[in-house]
PDB file of N, CA and C in Angstrom:
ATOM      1  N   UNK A   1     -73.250 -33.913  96.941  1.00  0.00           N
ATOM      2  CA  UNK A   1     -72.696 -33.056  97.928  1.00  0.00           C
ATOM      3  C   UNK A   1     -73.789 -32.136  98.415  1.00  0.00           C
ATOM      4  N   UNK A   2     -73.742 -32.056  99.678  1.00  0.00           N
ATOM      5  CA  UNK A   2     -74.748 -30.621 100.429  1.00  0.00           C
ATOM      6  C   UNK A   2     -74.332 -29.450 100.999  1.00  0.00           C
ATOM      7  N   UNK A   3     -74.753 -28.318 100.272  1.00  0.00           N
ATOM      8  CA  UNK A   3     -74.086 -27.235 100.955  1.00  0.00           C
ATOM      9  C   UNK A   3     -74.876 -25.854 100.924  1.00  0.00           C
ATOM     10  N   UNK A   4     -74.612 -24.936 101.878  1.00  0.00           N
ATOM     11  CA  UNK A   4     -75.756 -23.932 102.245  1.00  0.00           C
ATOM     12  C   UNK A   4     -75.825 -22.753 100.894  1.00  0.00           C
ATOM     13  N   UNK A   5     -76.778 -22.459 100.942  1.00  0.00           N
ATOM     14  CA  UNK A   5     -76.749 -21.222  99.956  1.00  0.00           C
ATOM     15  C   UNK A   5     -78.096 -19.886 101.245  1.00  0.00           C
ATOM     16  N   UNK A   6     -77.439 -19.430 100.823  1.00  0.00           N
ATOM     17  CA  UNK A   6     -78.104 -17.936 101.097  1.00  0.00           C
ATOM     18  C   UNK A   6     -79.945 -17.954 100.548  1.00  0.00           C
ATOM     19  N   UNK A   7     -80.489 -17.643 101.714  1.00  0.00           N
ATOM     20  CA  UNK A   7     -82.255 -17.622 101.664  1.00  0.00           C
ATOM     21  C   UNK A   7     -82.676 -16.606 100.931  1.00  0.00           C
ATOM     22  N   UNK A   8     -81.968 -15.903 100.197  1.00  0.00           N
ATOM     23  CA  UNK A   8     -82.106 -14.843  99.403  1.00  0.00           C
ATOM     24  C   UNK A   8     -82.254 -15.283  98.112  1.00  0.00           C
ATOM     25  N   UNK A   9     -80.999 -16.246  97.774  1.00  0.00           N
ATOM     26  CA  UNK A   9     -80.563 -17.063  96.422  1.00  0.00           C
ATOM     27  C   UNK A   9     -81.604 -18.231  96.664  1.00  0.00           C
ATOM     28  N   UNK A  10     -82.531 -18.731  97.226  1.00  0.00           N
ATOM     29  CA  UNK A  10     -83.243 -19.707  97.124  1.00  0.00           C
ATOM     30  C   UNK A  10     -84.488 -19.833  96.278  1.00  0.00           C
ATOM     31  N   UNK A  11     -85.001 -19.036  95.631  1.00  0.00           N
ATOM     32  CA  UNK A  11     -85.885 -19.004  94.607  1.00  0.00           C
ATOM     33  C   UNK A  11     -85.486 -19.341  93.313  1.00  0.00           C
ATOM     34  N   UNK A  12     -84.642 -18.885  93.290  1.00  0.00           N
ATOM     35  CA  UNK A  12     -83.763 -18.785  91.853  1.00  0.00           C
ATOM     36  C   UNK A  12     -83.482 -20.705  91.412  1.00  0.00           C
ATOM     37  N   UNK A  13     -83.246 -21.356  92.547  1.00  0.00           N
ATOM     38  CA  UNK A  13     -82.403 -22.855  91.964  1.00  0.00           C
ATOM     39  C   UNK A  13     -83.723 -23.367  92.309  1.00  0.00           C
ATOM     40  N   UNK A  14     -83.661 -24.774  91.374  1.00  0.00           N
ATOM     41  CA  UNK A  14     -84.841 -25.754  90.940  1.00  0.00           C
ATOM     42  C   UNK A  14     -83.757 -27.187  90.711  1.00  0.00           C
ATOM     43  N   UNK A  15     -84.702 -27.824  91.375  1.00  0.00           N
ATOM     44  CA  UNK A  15     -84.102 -29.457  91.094  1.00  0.00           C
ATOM     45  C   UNK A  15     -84.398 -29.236  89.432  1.00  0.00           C
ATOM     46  N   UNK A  16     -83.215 -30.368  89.565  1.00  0.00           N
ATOM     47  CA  UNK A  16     -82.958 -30.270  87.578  1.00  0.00           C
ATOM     48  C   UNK A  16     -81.848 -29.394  87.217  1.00  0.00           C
ATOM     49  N   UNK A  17     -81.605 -28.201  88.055  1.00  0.00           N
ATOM     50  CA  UNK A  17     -80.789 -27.160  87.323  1.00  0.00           C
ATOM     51  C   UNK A  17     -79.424 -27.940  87.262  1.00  0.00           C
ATOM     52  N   UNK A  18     -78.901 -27.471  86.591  1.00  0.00           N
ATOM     53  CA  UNK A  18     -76.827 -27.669  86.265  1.00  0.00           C
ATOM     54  C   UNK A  18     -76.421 -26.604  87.399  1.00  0.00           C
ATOM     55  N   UNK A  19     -75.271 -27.334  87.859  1.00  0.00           N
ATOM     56  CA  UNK A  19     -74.451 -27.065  89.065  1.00  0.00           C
ATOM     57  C   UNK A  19     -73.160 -26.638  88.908  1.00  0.00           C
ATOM     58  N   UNK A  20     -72.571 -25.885  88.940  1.00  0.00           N
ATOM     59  CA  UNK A  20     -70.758 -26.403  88.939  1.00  0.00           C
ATOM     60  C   UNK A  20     -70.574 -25.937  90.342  1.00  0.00           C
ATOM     61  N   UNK A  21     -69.621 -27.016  90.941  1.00  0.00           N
ATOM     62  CA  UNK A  21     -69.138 -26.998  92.082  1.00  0.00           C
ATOM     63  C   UNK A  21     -67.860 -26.490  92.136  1.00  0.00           C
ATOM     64  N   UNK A  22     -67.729 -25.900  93.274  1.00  0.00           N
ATOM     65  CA  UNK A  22     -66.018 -25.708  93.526  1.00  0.00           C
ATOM     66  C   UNK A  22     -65.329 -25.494  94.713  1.00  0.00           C
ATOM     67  N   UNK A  23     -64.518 -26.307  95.440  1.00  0.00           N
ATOM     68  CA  UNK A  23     -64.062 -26.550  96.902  1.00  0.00           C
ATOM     69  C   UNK A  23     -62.534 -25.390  96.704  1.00  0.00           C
ATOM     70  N   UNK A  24     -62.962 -24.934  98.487  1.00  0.00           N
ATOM     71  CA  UNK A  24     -62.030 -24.554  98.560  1.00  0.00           C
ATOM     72  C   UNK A  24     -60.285 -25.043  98.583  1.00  0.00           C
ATOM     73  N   UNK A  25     -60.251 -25.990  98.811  1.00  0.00           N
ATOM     74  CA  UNK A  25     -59.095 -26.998  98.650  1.00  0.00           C
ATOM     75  C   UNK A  25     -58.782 -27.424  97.637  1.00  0.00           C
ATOM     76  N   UNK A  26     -59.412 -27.408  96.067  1.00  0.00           N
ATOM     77  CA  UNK A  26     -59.373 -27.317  95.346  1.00  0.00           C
ATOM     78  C   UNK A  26     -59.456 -26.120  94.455  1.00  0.00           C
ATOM     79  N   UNK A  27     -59.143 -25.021  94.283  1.00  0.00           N
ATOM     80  CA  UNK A  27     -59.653 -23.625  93.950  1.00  0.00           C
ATOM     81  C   UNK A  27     -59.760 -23.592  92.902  1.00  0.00           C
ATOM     82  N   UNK A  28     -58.388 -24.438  91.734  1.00  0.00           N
ATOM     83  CA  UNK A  28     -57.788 -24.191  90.793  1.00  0.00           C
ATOM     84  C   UNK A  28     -59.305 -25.232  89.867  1.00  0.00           C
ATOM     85  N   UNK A  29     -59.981 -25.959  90.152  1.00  0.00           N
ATOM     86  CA  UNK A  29     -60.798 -26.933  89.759  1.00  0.00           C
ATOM     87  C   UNK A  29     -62.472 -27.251  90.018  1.00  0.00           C
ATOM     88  N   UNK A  30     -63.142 -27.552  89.205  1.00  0.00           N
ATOM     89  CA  UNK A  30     -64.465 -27.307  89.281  1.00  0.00           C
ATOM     90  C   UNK A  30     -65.488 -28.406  88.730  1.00  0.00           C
ATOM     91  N   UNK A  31     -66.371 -29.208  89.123  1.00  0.00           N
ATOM     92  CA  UNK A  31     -67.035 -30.146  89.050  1.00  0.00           C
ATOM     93  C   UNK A  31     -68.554 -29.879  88.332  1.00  0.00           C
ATOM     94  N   UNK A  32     -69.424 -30.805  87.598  1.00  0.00           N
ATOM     95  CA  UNK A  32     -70.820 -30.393  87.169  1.00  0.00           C
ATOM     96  C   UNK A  32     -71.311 -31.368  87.759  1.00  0.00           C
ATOM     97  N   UNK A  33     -72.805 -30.668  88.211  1.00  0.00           N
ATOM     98  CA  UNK A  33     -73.453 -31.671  88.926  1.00  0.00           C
ATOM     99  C   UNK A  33     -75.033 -30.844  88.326  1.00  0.00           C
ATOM    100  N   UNK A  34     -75.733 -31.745  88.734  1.00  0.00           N
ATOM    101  CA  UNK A  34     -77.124 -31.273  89.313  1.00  0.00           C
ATOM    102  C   UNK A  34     -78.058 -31.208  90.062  1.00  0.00           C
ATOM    103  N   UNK A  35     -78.882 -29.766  90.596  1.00  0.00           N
ATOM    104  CA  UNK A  35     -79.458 -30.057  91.758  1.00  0.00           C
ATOM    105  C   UNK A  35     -80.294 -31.253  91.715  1.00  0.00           C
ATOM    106  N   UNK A  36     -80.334 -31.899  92.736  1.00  0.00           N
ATOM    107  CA  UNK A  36     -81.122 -32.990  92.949  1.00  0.00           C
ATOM    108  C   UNK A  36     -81.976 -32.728  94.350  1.00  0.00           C
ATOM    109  N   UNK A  37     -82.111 -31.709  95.310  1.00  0.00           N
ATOM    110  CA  UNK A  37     -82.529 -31.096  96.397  1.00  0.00           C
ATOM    111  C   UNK A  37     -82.714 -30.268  96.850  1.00  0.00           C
ATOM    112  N   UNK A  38     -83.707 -29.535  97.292  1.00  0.00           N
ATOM    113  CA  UNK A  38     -83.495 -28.098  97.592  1.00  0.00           C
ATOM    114  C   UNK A  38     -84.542 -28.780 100.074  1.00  0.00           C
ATOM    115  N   UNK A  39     -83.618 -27.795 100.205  1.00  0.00           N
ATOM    116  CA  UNK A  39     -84.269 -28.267 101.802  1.00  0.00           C
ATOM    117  C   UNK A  39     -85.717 -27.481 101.643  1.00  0.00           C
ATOM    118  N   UNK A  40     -86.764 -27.874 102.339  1.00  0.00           N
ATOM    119  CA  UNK A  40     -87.944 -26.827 102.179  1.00  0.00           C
ATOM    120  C   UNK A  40     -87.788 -26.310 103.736  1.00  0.00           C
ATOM    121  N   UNK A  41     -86.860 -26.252 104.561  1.00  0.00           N
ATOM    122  CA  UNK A  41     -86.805 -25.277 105.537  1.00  0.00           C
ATOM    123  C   UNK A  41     -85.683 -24.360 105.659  1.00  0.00           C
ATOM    124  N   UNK A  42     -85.310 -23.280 106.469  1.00  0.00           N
ATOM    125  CA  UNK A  42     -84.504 -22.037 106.238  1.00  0.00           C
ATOM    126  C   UNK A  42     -84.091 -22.496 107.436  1.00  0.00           C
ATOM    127  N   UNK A  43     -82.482 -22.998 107.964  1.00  0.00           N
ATOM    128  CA  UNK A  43     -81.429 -22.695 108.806  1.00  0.00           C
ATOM    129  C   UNK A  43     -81.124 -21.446 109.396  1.00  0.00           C
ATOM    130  N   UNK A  44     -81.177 -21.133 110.682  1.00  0.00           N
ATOM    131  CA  UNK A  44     -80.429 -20.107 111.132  1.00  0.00           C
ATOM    132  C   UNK A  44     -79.729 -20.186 112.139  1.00  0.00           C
ATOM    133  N   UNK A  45     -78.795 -20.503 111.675  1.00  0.00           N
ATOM    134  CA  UNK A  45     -76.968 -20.874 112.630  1.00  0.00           C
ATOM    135  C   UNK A  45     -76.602 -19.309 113.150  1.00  0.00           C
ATOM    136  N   UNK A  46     -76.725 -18.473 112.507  1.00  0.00           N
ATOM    137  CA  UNK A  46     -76.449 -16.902 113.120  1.00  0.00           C
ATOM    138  C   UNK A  46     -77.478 -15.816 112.930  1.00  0.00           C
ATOM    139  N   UNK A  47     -77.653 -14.823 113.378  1.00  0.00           N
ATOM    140  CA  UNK A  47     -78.765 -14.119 113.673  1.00  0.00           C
ATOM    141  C   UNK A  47     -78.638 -13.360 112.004  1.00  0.00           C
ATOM    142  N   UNK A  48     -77.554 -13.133 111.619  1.00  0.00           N
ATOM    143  CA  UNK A  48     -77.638 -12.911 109.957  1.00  0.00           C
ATOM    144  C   UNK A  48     -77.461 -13.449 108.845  1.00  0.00           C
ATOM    145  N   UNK A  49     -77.022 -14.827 109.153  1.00  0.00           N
ATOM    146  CA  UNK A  49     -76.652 -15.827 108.257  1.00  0.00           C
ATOM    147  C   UNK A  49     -78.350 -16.796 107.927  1.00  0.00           C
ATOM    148  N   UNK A  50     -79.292 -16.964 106.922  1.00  0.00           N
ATOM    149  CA  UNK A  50     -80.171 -17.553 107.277  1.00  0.00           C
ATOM    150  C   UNK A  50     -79.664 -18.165 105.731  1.00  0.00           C
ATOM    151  N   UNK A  51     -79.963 -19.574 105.850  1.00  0.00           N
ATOM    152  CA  UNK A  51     -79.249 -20.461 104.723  1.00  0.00           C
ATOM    153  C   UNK A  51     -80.614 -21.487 103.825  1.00  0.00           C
ATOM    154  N   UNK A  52     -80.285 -22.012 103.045  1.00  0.00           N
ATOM    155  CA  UNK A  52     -81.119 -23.466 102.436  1.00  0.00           C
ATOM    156  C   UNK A  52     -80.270 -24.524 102.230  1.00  0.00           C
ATOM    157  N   UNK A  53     -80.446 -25.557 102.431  1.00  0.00           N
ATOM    158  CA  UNK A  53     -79.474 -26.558 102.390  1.00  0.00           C
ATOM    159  C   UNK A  53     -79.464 -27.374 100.691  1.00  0.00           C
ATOM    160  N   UNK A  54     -79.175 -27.352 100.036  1.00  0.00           N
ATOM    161  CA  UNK A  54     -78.796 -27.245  98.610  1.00  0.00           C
ATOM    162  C   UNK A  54     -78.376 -28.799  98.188  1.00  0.00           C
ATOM    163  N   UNK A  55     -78.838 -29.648  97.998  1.00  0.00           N
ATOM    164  CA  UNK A  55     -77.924 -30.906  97.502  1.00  0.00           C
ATOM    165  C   UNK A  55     -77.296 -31.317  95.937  1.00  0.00           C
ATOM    166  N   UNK A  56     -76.380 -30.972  95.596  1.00  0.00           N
ATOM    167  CA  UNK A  56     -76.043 -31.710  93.936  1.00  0.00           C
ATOM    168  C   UNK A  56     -75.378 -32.795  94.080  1.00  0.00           C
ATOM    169  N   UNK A  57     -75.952 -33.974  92.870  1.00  0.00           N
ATOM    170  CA  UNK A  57     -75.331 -34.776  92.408  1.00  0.00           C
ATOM    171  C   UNK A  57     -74.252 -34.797  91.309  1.00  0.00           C
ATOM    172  N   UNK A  58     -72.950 -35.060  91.618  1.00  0.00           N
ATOM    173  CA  UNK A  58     -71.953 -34.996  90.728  1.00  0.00           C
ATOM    174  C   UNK A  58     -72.261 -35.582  89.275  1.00  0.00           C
ATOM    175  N   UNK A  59     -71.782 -35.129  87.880  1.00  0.00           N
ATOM    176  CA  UNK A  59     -72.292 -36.206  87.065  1.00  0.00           C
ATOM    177  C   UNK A  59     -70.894 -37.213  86.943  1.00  0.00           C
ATOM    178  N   UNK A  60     -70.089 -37.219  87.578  1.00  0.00           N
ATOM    179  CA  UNK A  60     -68.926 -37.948  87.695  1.00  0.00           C
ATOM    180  C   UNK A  60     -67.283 -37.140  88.593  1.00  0.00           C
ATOM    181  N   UNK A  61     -67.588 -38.065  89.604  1.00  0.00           N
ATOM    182  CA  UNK A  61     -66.469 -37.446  90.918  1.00  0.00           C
ATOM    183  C   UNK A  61     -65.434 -37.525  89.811  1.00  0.00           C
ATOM    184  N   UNK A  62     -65.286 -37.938  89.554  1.00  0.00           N
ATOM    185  CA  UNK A  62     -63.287 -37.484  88.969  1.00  0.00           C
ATOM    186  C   UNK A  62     -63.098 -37.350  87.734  1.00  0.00           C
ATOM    187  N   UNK A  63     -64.501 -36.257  87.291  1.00  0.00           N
ATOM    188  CA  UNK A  63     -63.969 -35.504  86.094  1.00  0.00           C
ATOM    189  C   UNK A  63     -64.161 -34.175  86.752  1.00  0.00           C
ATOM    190  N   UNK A  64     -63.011 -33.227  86.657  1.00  0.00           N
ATOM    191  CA  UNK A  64     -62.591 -31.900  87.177  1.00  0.00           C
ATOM    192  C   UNK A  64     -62.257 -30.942  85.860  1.00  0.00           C
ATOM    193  N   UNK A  65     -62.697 -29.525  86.211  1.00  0.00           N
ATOM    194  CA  UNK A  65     -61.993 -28.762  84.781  1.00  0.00           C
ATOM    195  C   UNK A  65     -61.680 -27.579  85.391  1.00  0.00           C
ATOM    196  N   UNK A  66     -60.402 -27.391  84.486  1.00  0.00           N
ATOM    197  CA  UNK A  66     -59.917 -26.149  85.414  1.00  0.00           C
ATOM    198  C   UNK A  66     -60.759 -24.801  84.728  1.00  0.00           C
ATOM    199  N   UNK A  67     -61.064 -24.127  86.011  1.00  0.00           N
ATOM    200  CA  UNK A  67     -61.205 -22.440  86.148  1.00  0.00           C
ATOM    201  C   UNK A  67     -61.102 -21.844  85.096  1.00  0.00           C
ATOM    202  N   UNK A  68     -59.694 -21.985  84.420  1.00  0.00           N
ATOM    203  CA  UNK A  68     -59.372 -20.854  83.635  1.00  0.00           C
ATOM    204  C   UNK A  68     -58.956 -21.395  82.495  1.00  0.00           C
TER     205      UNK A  68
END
């Protein structure tokens, strides 16, 4: 899965790291993955929003654990 993170938070993650994912359509539920990508350029869709594009690999789509 690919999804933006904040250019602020972009130092911090390294391919290799552990992931847990969690969709909004799913709230109650949460996935492990690991980064497998980091974009080496900075997005800017809005004049304050400046992003990195983030990729994790699931270690298996349909194992889910709940939140709480």
């Amino acid at each position: 899965m690919s999804a933006p993170i904040d250019e602020v938070d972009a130092p911090q993650v390294k391919v290799g790291m552990s992931a847990c994912v969690s969709l909004d359509a799913f709230a109650e539920k949460r996935c492990s993955g690991t980064v497998s990508r980091i974009a080496p350029y900075v997005l800017e869709k809005e004049k304050q929003a400046r992003t990195v594009e983030v990729e994790v690999k699931l270690r298996n789509k349909h194992e889910t654990t709940s939140r709480y």
